[in-house]
C-alpha atoms as a PDB file:
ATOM      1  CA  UNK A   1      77.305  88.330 188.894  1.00  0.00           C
ATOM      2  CA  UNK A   2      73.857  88.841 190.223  1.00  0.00           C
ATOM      3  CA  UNK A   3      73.301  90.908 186.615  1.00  0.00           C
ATOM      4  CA  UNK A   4      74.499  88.114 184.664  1.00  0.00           C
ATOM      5  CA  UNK A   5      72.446  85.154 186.753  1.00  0.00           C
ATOM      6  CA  UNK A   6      69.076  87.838 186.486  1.00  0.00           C
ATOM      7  CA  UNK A   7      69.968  87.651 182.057  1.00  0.00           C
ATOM      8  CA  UNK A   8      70.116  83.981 182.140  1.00  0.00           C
ATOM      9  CA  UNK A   9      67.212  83.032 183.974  1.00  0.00           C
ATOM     10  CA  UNK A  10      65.019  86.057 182.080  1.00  0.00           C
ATOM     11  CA  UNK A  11      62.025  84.112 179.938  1.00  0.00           C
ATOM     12  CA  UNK A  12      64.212  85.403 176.299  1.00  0.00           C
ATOM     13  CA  UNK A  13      67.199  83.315 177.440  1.00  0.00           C
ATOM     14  CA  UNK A  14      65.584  80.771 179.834  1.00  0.00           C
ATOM     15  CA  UNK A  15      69.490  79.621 180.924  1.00  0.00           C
ATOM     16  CA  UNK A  16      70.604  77.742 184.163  1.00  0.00           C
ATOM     17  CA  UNK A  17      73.666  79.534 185.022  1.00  0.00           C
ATOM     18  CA  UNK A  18      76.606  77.439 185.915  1.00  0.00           C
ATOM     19  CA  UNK A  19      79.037  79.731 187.878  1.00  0.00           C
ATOM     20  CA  UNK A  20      82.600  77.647 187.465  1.00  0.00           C
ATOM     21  CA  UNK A  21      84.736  77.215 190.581  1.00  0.00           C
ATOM     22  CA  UNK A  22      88.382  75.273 190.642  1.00  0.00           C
ATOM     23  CA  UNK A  23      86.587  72.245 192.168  1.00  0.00           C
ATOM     24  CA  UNK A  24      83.947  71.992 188.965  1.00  0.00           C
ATOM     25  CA  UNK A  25      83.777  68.799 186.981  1.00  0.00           C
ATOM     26  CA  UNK A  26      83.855  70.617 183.993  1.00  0.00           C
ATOM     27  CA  UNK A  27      84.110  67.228 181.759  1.00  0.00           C
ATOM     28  CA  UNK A  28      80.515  66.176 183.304  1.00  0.00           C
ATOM     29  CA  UNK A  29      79.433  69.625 182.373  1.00  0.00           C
ATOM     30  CA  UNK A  30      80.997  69.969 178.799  1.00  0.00           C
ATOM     31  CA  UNK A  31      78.669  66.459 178.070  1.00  0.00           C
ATOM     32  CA  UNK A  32      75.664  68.580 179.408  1.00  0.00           C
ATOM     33  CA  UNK A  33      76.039  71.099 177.451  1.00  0.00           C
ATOM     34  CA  UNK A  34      73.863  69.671 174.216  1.00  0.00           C
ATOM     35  CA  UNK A  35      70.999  69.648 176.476  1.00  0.00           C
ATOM     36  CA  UNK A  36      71.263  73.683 175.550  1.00  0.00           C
ATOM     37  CA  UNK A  37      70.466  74.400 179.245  1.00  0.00           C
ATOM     38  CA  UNK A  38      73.052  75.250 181.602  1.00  0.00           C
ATOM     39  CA  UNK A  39      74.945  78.365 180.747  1.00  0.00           C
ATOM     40  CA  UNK A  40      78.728  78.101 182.227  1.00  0.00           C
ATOM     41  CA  UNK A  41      80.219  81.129 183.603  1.00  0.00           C
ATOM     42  CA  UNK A  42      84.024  81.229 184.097  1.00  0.00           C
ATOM     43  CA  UNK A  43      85.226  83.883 186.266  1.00  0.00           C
ATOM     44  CA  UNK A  44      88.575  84.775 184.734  1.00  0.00           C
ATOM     45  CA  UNK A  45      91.428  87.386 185.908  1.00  0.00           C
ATOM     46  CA  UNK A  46      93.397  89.292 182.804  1.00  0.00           C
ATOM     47  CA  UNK A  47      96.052  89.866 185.112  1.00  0.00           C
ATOM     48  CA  UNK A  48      97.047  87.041 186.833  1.00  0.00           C
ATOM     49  CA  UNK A  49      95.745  84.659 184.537  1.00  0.00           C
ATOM     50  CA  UNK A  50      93.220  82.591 187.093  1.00  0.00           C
ATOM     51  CA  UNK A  51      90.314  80.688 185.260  1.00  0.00           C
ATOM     52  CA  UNK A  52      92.136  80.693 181.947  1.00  0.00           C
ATOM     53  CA  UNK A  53      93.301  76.447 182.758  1.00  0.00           C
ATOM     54  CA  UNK A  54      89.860  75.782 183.532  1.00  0.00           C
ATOM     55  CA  UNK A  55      88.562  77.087 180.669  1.00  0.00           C
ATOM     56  CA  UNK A  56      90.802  75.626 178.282  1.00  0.00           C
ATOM     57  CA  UNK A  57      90.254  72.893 179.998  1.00  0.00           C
ATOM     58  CA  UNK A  58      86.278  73.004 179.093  1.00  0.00           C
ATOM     59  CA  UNK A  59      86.338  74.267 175.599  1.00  0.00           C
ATOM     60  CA  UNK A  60      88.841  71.004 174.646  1.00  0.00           C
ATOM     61  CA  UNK A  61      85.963  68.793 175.999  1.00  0.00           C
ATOM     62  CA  UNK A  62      83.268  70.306 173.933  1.00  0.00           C
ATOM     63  CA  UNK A  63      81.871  68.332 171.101  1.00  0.00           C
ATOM     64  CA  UNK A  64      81.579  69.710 167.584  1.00  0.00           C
ATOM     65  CA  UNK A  65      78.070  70.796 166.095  1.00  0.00           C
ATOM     66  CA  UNK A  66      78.602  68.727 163.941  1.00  0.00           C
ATOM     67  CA  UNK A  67      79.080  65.665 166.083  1.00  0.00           C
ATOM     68  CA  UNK A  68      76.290  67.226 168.183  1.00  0.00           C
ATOM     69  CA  UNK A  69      73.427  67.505 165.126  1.00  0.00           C
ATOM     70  CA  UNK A  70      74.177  64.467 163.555  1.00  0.00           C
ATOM     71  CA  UNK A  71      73.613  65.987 160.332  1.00  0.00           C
ATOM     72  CA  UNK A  72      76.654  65.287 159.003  1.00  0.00           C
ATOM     73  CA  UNK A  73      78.088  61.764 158.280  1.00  0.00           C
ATOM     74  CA  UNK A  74      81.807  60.354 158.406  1.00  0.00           C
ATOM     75  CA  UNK A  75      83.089  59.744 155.234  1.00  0.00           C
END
């Protein structure tokens, strides 16, 4: 973990690292995430299956890049 937070915060990635716990907002934080900032880190077990919720959980309250550049318009 310490690895991973030393990467983020290096000047070539310039990242806040969010580590996710069970009690993280992780709506609040999918909205921040177009700020290109904060870098979430989900601790996740292949065994058991912990962290897998609470990542679904993010990824469905991500915007688009397209909704996010504004590039494209609705038809």
């Amino acid at each position: 973990m310490k690895v991973i937070e030393k990467i983020c915060l290096s000047p070539q990635v310039r990242k806040q690292p969010h580590f996710i716990t069970d009690d993280t907002d992780v709506s609040m934080l999918a909205n921040t995430m177009a700020d290109k900032v904060i870098c979430p880190i989900f601790s996740i077990s292949n065994v058991t299956g912990q962290g897998v919720d609470k990542l679904k959980d993010f990824m469905s309250k991500l915007k688009s890049r397209a909704q996010v550049s504004g590039q494209f318009g609705t038809a």
